[in-house]
Protein backbone atom coordinates (compact mmCIF):
# COMPACT_ATOMS: atom_id res chain seq x y z
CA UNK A 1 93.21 82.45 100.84
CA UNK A 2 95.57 82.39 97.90
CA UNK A 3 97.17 85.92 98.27
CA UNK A 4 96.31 87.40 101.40
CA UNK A 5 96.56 85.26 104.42
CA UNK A 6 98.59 87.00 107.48
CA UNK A 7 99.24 89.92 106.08
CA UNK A 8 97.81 92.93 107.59
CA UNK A 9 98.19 95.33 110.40
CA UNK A 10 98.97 95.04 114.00
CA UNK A 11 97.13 96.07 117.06
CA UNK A 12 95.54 99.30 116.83
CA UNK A 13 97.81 100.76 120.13
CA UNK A 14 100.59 102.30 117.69
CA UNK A 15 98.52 105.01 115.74
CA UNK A 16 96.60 108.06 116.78
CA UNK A 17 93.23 108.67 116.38
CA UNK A 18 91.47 112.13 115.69
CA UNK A 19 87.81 111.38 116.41
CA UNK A 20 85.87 114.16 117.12
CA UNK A 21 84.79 115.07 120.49
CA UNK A 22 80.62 114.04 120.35
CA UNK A 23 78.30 112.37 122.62
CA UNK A 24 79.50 109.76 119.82
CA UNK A 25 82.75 109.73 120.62
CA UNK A 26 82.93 106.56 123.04
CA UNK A 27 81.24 104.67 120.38
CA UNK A 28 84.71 104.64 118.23
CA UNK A 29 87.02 104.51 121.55
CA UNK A 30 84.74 101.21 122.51
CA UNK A 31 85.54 100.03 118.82
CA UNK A 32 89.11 100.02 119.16
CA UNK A 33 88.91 98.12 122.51
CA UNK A 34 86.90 95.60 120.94
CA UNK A 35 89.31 95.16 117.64
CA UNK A 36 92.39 94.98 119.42
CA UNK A 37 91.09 91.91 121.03
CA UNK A 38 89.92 90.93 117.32
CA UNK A 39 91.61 87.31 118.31
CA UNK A 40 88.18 86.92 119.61
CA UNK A 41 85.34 86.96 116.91
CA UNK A 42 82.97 87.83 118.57
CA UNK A 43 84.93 91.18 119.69
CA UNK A 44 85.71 91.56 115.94
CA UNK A 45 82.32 92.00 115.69
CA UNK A 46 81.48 94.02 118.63
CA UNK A 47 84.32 96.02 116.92
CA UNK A 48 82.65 96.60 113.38
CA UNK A 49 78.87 97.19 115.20
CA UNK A 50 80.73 99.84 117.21
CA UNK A 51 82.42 101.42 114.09
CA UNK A 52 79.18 101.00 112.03
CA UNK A 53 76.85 103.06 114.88
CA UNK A 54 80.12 105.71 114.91
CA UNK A 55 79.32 106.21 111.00
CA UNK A 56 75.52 106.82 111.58
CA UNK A 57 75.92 109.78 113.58
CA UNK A 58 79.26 111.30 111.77
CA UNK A 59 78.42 110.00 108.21
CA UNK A 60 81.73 112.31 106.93
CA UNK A 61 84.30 110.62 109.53
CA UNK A 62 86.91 109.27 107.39
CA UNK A 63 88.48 107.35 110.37
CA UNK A 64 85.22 105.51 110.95
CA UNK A 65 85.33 104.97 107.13
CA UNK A 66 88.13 103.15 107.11
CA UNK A 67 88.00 101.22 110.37
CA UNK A 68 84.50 99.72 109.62
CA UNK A 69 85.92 98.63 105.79
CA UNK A 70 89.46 97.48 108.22
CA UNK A 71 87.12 95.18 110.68
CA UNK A 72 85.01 94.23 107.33
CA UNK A 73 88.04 92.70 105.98
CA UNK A 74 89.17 91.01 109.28
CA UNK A 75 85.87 89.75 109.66
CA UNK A 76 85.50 88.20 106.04
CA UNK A 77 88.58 86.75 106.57
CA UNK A 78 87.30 84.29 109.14
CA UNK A 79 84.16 83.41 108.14
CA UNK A 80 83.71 80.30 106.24
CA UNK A 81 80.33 81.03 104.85
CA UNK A 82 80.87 82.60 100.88
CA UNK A 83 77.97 84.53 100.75
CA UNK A 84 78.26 86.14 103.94
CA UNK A 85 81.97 86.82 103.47
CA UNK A 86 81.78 88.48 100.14
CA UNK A 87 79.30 90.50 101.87
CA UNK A 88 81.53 91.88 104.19
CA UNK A 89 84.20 92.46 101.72
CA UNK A 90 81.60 94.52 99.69
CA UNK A 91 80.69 96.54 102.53
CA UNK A 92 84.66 96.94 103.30
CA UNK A 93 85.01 98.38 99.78
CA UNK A 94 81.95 100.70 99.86
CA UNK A 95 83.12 102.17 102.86
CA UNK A 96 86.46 102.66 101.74
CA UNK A 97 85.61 104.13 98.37
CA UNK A 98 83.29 106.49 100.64
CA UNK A 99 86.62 107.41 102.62
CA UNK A 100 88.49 108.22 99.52
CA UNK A 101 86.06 110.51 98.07
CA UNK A 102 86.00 111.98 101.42
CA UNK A 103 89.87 112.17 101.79
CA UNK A 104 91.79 111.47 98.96
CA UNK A 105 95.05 111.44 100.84
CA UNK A 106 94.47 108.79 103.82
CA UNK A 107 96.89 106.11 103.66
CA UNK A 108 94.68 103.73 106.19
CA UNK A 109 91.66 104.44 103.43
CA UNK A 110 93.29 103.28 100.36
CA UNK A 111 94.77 100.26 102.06
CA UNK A 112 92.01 98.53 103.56
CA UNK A 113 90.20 99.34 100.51
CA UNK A 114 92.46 97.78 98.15
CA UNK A 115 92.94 94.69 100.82
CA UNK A 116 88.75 93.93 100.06
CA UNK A 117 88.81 94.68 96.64
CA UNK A 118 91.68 91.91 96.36
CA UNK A 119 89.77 89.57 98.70
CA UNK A 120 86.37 90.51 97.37
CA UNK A 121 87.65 89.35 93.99
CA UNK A 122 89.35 85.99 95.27
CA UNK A 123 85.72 85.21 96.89
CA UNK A 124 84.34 85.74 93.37
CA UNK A 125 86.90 83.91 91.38
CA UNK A 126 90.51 84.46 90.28
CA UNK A 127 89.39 85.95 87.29
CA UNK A 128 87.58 88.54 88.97
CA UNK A 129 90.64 88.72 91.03
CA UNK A 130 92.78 89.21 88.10
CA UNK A 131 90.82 91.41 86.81
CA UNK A 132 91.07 94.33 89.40
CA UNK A 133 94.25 93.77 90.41
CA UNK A 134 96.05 96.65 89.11
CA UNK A 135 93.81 98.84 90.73
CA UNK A 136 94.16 96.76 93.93
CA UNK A 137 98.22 97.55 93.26
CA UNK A 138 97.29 101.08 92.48
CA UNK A 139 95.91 101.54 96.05
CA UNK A 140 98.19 99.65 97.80
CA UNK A 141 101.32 101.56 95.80
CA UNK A 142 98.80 104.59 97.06
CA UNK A 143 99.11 103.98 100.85
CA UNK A 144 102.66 103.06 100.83
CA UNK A 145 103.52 106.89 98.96
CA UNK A 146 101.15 108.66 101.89
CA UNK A 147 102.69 106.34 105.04
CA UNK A 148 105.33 103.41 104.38
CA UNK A 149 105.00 102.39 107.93
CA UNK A 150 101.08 101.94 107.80
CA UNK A 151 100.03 98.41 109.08
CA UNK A 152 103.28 97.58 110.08
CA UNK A 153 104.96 98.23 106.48
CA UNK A 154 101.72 96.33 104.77
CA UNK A 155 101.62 98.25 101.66
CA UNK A 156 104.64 96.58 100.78
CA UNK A 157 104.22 93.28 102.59
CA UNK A 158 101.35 92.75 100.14
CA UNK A 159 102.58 94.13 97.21
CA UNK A 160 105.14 91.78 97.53
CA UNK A 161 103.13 88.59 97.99
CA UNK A 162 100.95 89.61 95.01
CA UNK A 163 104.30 89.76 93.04
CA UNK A 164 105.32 86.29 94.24
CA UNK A 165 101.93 84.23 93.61
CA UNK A 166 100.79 85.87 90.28
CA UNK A 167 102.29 84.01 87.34
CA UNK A 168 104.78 85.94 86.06
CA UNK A 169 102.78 85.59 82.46
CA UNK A 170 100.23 87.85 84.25
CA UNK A 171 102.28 90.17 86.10
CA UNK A 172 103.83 88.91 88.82
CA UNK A 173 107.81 88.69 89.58
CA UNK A 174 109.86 87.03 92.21
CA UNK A 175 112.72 89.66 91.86
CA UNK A 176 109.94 92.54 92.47
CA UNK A 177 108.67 90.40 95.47
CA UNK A 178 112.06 90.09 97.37
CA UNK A 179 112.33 94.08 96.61
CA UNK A 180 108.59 95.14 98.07
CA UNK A 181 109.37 92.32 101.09
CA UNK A 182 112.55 94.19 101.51
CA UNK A 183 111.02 97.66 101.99
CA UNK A 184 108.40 96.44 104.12
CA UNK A 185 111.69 94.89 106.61
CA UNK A 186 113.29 99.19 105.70
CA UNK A 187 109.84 100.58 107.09
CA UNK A 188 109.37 98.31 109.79
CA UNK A 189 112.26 96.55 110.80
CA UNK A 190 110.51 94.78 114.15
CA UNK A 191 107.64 93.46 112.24
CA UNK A 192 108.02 89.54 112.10
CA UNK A 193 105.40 88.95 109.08
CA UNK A 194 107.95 90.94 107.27
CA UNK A 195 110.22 88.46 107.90
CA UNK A 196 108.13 85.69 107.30
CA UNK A 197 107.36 86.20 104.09
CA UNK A 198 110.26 87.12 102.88
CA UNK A 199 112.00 83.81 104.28
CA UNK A 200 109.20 81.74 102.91
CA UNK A 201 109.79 83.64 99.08
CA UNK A 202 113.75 82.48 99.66
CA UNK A 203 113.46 79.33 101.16
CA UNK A 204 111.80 78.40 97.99
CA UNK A 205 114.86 78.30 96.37
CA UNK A 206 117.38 75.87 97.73
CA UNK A 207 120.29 78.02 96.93
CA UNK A 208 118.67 80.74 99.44
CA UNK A 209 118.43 78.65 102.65
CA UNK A 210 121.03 80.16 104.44
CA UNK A 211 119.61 83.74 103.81
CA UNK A 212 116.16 82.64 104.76
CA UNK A 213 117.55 81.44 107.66
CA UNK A 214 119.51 84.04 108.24
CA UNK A 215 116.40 86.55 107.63
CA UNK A 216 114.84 84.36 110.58
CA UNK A 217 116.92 84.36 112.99
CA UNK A 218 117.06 88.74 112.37
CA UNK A 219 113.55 88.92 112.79
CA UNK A 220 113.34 86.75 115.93
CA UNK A 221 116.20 88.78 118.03
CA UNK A 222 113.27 91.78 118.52
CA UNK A 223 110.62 91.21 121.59
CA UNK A 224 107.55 89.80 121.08
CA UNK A 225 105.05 91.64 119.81
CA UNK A 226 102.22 92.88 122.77
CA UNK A 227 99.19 90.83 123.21
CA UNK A 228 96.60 93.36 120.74
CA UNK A 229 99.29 92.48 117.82
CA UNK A 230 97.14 89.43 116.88
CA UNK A 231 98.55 89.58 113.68
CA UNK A 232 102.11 90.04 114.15
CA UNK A 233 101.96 87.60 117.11
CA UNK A 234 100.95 84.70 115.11
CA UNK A 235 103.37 85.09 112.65
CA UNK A 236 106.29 85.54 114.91
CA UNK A 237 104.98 81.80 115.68
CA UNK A 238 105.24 80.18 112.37
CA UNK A 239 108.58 82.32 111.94
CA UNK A 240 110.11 80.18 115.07
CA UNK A 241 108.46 76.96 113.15
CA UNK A 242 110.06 78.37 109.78
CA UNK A 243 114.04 78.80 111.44
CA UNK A 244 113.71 75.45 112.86
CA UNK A 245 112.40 73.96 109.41
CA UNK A 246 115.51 75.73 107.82
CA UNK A 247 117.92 74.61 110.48
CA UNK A 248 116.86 71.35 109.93
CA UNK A 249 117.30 71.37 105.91
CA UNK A 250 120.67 73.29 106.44
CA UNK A 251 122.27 70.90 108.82
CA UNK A 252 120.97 68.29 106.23
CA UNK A 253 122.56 69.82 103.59
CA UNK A 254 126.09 69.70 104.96
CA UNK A 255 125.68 66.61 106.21
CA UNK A 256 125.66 65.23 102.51
């Protein structure tokens, strides 16, 4: 993926559900076990079957709305197969259009919805892509008015990493990027992705080493993330690759 690799929320452990109490209502408990071992495909899926019975019998839940078009997008993310991933994108955006009209107001609903729009559109082409992004922004600028702190500051995480890949002839800005990655590190100052990407936007300039590496180090002093934070885990990872990387090119760099 161009845009959206690594970017989205955490383990599911941090928020609060309200799911009705029904006959139903192990149906969405069992989905959450099964996503927040999402590192696991085939509990991804288990996840999104779970989610998707949940809908049939409360067609109006807004939270099983937006948790089927969240495990859409985690699924379509790692499958390799086009035609099956744009699927799964598509259903991730019907079900979080579906959400919206139900709840206009649900941060979780207009994020995961813009997320497969964007992703949706990439699968397509990056016309396509281009095409809807400022209503992918739109949703994204949405969710971070309604919660800043949703998926781990995400809003912002990807807001920024649209800002820093789209030409700037077409939109995007590096100075906007540093300022979205920079509220997403204000919302959720334990999150390592938010770290991550910020270093990687800095490191790109060589006059910004020892800030990226600076950033780094910051972001690695907080415990690792727990073991359902697939997504926060791995990038705490490649953040530890990333300081050394930058350590390396510093010491380098006084050396001559």
């Amino acid at each position: 993926m161009v845009y959206l690799s690594l970017f989205f929320i955490s383990g599911l452990s941090n928020l609060t559900f309200a799911v009705p109490h029904s006959v139903n209502n192990s149906l969405s408990e069992t989905g959450d076990a099964h996503y927040r071992k999402r590192a696991d495909i085939s509990e991804a899926n288990l996840a999104l079957s779970s989610y998707t019975e949940f809908l049939q019998h409360n067609p109006k839940s807004v939270e099983a709305l937006w948790k089927v078009s969240m495990a859409c997008h985690y699924l379509g993310m790692h499958t390799l197969e086009e035609e099956s991933k744009q699927n799964l994108f598509q259903k991730g955006i019907e079900a979080g259009e579906r959400s919206i009209e139900l709840d206009p107001g649900c941060a979780p609903c207009h994020f995961w919805l813009g997320i497969n729009q964007a992703l949706y559109g990439e699968s397509v082409g990056i016309i396509k892509m281009l095409r809807t992004l400022s209503t992918v922004e739109g949703h994204l600028k949405k969710s971070t008015e309604l919660d800043p702190r949703y998926a781990e500051g995400g809003g912002y995480r990807i807001l920024g990493i649209i800002n820093q890949k789209v030409p700037g002839i077409l939109g995007g800005s590096r100075e906007e990027a540093i300022k979205y990655l920079e509220k997403a590190i204000a919302a959720v100052p334990k999150e390592p992705m938010n770290y991550l990407f910020l270093a990687k936007l800095l490191a790109e300039e060589e006059e910004d080493l020892e800030k990226a590496m600076a950033l780094t180090s910051k972001g690695l002093k907080f415990p690792i993330p727990p073991t359902d934070y697939v997504e926060s885990r791995e990038a705490r990872v490649e953040l530890e690759k990333l300081h050394q990387e930058l350590r390396k090119k510093t010491d380098e760099k006084i050396k001559s």
